[in-house]
PDB file of N, CA and C in Angstrom:
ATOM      1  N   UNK A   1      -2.364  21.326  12.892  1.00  0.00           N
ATOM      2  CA  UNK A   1      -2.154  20.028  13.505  1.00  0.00           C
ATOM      3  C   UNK A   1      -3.448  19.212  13.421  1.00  0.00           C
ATOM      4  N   UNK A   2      -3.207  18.000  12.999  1.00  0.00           N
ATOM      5  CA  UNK A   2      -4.610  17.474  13.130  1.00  0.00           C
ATOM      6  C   UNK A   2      -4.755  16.660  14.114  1.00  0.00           C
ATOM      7  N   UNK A   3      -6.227  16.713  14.744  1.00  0.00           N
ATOM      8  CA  UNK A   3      -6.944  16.246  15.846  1.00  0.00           C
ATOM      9  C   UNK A   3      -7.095  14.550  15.869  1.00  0.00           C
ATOM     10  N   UNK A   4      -6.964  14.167  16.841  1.00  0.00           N
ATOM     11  CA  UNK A   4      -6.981  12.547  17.213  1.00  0.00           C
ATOM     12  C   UNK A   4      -7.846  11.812  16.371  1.00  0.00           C
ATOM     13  N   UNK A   5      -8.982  12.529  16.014  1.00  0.00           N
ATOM     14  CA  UNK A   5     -10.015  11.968  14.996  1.00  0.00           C
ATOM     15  C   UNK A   5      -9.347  11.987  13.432  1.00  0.00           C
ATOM     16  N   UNK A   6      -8.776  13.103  13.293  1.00  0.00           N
ATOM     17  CA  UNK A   6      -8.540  12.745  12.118  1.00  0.00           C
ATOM     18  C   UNK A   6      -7.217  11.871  11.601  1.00  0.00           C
ATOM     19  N   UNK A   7      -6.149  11.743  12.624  1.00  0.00           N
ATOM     20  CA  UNK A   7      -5.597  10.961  12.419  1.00  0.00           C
ATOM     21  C   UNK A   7      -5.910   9.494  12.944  1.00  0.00           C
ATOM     22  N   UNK A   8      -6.771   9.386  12.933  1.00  0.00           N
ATOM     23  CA  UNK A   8      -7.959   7.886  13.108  1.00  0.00           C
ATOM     24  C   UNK A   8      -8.407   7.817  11.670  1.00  0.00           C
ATOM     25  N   UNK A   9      -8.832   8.697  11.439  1.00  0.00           N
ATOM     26  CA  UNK A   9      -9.895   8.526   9.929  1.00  0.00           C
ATOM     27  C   UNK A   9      -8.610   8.505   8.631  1.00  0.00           C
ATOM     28  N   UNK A  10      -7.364   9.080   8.955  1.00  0.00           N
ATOM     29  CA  UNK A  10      -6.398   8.886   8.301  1.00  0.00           C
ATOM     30  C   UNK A  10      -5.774   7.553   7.743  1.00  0.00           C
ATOM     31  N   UNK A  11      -5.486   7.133   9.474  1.00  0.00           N
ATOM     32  CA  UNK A  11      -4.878   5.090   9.336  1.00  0.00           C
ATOM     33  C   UNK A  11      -6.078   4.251   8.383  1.00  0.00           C
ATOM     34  N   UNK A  12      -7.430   4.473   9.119  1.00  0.00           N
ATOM     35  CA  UNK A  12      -8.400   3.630   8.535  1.00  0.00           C
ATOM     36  C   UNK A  12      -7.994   3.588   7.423  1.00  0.00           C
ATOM     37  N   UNK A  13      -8.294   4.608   6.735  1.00  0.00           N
ATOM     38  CA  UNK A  13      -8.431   4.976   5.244  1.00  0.00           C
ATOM     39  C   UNK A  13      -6.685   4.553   4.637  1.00  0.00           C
ATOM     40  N   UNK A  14      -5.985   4.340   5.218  1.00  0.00           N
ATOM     41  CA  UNK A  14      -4.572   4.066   4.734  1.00  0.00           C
ATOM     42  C   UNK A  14      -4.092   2.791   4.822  1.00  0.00           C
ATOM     43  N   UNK A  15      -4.924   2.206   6.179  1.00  0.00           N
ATOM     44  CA  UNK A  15      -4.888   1.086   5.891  1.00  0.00           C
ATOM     45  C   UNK A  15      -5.823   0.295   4.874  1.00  0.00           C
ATOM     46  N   UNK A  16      -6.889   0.504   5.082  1.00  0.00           N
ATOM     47  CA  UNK A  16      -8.267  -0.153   4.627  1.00  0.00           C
ATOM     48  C   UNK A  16      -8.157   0.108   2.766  1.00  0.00           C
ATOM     49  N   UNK A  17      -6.964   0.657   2.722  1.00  0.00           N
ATOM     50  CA  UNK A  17      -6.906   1.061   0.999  1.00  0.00           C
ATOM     51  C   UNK A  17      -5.234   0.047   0.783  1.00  0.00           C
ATOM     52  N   UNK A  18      -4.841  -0.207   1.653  1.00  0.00           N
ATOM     53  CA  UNK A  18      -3.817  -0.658   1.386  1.00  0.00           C
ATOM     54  C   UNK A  18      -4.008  -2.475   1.691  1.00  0.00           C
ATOM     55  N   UNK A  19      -5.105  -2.503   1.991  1.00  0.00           N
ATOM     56  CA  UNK A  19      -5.304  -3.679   2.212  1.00  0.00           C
ATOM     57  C   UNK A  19      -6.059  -4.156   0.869  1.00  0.00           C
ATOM     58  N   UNK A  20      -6.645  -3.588   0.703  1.00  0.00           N
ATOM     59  CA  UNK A  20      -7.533  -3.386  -0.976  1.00  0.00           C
ATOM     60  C   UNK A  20      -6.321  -3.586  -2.161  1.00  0.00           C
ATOM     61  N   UNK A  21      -5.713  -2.751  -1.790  1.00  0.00           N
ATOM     62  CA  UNK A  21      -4.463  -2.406  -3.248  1.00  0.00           C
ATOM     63  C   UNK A  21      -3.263  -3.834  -3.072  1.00  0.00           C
ATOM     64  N   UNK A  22      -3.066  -4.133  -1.993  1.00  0.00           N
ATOM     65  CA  UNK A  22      -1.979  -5.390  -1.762  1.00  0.00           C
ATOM     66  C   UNK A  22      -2.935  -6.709  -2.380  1.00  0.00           C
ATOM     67  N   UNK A  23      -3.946  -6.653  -2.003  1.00  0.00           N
ATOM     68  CA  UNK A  23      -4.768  -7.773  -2.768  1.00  0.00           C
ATOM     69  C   UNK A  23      -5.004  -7.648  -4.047  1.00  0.00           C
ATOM     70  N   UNK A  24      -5.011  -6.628  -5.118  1.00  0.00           N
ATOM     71  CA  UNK A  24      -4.969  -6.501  -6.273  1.00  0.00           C
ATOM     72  C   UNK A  24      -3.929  -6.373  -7.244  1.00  0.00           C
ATOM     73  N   UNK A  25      -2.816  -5.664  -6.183  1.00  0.00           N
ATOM     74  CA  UNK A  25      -1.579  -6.022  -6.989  1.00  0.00           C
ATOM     75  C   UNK A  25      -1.562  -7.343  -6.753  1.00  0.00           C
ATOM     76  N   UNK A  26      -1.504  -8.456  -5.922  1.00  0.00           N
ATOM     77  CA  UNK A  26      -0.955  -9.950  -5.586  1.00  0.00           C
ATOM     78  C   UNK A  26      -1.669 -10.165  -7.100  1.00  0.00           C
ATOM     79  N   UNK A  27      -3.001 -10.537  -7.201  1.00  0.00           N
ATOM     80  CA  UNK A  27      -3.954 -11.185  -7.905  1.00  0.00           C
ATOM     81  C   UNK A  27      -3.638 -10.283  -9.603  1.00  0.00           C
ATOM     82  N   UNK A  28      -3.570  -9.521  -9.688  1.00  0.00           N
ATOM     83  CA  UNK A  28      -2.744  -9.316 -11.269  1.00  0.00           C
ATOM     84  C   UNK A  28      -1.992  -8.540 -11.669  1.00  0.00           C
ATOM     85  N   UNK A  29      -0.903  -8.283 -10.568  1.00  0.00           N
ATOM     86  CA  UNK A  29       0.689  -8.540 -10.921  1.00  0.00           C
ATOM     87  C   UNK A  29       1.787  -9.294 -10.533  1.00  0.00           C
ATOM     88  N   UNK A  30       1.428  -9.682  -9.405  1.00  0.00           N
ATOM     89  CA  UNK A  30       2.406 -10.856  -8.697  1.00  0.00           C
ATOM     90  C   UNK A  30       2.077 -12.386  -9.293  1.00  0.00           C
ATOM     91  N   UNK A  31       0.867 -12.859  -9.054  1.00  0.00           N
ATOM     92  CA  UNK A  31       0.508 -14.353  -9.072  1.00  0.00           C
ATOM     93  C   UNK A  31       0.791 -14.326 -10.876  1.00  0.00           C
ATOM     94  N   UNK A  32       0.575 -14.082 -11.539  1.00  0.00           N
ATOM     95  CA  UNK A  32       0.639 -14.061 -12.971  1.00  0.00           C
ATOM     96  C   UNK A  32       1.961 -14.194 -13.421  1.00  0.00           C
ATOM     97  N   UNK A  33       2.871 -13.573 -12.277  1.00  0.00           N
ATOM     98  CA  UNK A  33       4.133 -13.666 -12.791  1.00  0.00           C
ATOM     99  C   UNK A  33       5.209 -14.812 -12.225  1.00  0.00           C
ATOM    100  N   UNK A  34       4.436 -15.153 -11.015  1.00  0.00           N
ATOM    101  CA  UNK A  34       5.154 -15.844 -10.280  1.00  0.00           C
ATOM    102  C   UNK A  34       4.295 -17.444 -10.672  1.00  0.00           C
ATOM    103  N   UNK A  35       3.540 -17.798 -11.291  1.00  0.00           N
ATOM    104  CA  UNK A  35       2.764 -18.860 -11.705  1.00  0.00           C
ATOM    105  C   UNK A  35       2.799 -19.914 -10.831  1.00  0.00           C
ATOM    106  N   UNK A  36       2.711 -19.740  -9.273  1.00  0.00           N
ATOM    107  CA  UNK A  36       2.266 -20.586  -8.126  1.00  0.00           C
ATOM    108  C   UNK A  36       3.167 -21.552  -8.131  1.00  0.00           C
ATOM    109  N   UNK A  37       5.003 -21.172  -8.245  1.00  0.00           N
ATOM    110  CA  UNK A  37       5.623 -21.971  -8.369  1.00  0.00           C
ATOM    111  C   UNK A  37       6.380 -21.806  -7.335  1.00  0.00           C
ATOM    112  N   UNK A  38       8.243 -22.300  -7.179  1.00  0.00           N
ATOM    113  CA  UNK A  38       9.400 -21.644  -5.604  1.00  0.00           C
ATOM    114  C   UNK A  38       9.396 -20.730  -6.191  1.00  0.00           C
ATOM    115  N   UNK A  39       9.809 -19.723  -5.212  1.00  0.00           N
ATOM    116  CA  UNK A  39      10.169 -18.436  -5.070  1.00  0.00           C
ATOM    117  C   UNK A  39      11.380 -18.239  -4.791  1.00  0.00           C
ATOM    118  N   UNK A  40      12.517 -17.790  -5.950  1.00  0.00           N
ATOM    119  CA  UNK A  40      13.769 -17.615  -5.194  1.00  0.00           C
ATOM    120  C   UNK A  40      14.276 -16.335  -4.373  1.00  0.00           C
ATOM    121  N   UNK A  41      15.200 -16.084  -4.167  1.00  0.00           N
ATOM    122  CA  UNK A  41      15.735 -14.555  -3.246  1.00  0.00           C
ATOM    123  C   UNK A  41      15.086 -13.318  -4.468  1.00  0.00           C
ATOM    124  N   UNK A  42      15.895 -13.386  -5.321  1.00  0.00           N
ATOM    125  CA  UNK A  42      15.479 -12.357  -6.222  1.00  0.00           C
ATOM    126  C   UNK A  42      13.646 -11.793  -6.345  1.00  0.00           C
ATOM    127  N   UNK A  43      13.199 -13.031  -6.647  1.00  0.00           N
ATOM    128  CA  UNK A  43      11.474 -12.964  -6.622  1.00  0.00           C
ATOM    129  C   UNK A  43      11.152 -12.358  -5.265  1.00  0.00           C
ATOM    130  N   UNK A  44      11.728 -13.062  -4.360  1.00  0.00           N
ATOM    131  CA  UNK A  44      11.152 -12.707  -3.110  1.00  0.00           C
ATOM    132  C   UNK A  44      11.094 -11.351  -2.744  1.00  0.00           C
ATOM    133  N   UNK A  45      12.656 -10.688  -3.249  1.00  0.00           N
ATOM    134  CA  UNK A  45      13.014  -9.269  -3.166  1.00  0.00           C
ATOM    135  C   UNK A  45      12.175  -8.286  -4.075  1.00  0.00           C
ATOM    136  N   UNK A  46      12.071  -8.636  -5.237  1.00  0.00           N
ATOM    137  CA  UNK A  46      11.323  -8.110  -6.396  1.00  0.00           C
ATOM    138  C   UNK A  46      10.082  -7.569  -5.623  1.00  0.00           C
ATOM    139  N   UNK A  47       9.207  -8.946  -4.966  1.00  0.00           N
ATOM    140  CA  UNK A  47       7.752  -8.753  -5.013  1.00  0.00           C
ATOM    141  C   UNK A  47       7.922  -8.164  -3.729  1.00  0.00           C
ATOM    142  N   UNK A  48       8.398  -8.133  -2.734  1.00  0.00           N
ATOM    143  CA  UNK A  48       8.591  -7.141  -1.658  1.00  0.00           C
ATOM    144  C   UNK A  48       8.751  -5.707  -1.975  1.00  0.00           C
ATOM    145  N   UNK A  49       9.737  -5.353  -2.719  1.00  0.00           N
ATOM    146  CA  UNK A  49      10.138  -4.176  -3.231  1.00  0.00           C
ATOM    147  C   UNK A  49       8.770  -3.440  -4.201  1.00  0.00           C
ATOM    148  N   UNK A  50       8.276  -4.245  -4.776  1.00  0.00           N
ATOM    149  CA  UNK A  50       6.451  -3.695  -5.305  1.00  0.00           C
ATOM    150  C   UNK A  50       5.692  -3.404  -4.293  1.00  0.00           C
ATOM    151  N   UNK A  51       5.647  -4.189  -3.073  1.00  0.00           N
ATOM    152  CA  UNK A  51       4.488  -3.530  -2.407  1.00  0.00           C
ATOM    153  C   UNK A  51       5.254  -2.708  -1.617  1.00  0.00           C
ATOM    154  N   UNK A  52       6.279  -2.558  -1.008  1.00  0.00           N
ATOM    155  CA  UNK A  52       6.906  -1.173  -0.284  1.00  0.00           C
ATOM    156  C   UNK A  52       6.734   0.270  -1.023  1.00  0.00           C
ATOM    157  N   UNK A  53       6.779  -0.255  -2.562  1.00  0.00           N
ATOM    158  CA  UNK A  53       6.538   1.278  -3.418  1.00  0.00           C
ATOM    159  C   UNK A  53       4.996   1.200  -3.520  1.00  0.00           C
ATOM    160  N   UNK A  54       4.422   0.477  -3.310  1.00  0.00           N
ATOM    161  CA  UNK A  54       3.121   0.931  -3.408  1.00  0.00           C
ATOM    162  C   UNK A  54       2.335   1.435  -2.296  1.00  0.00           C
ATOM    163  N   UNK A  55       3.296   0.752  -1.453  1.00  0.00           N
ATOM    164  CA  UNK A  55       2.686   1.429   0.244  1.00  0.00           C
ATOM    165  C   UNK A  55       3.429   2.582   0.334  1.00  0.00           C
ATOM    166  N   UNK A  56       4.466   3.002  -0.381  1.00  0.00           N
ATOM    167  CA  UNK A  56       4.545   4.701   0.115  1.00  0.00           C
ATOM    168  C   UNK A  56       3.941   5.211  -0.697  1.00  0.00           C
ATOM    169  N   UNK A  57       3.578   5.156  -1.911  1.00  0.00           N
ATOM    170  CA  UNK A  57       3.038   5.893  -3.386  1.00  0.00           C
ATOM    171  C   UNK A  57       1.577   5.951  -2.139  1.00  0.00           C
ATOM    172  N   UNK A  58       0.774   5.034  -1.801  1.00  0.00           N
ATOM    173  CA  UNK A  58      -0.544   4.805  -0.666  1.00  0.00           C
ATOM    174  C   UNK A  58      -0.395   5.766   0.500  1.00  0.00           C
ATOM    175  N   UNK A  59       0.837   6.078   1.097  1.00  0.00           N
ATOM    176  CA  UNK A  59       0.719   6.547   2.340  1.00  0.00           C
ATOM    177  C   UNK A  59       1.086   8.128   1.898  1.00  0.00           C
ATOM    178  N   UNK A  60       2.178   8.365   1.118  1.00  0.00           N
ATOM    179  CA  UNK A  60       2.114   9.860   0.645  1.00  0.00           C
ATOM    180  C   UNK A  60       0.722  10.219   0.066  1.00  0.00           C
ATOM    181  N   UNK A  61       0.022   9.680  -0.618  1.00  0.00           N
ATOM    182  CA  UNK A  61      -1.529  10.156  -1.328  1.00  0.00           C
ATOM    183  C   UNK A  61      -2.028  10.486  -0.117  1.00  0.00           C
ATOM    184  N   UNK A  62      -2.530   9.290   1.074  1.00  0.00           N
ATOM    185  CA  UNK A  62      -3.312   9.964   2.139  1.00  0.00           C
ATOM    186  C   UNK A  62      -3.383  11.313   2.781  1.00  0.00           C
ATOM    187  N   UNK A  63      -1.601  11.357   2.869  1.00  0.00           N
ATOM    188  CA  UNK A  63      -1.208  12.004   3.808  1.00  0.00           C
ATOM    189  C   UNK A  63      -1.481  13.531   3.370  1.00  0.00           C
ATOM    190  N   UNK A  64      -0.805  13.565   1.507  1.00  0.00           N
ATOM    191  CA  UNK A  64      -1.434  14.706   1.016  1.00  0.00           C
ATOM    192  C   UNK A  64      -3.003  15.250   1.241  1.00  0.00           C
ATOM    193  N   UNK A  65      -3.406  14.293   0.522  1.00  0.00           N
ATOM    194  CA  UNK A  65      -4.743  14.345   1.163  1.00  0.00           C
ATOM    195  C   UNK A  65      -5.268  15.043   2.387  1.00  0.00           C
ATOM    196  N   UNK A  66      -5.127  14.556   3.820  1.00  0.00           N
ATOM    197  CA  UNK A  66      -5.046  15.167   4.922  1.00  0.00           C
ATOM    198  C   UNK A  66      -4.845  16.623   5.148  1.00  0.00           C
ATOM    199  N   UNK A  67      -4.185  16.837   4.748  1.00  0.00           N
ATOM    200  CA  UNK A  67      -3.017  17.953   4.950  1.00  0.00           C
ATOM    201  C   UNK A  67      -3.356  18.837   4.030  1.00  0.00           C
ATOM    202  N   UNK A  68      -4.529  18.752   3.131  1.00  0.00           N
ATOM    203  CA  UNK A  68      -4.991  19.609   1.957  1.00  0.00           C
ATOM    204  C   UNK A  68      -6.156  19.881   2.993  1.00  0.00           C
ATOM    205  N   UNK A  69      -6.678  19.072   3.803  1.00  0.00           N
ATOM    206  CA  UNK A  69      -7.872  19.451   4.794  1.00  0.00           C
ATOM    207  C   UNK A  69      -7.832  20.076   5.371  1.00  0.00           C
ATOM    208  N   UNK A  70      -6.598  20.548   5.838  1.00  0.00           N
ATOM    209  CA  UNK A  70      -6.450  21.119   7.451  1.00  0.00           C
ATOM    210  C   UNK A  70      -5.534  22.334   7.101  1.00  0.00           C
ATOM    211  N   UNK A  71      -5.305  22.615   5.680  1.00  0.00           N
ATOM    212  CA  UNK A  71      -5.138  24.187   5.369  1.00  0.00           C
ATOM    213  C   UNK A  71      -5.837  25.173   5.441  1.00  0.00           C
TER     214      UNK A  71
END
């Protein structure tokens, strides 16, 4: 089980990487494609649906991660 600290040092790091990675996908894969124009349903869904897979692809890595520590 891990200790209060490390699931502190967990979020940081899950967030603080996911805040990193949402700003780099926007800046060259979203904005490039979406060329700062409307956004219809589909787009909207599209570019939502990218960062939900990238925030679990982000939150399973951590978590592995973690959990390789505390074996």
């Amino acid at each position: 089980m891990q200790s209060k600290y490390q699931s502190l040092k967990e979020q940081v790091l899950n967030v603080g990487s996911g805040f990193i990675i949402s700003a780099t996908v926007w800046e060259f894969l979203i904005k490039p494609l979406v060329n700062e124009g409307y956004l219809s349903l589909d787009s909207t869904l599209t570019i939502t649906c990218i960062f939900t897979v990238t925030s679990l692809i982000r939150g399973y890595t951590w978590r592995r991660v973690f959990n390789n520590f505390n074996d």
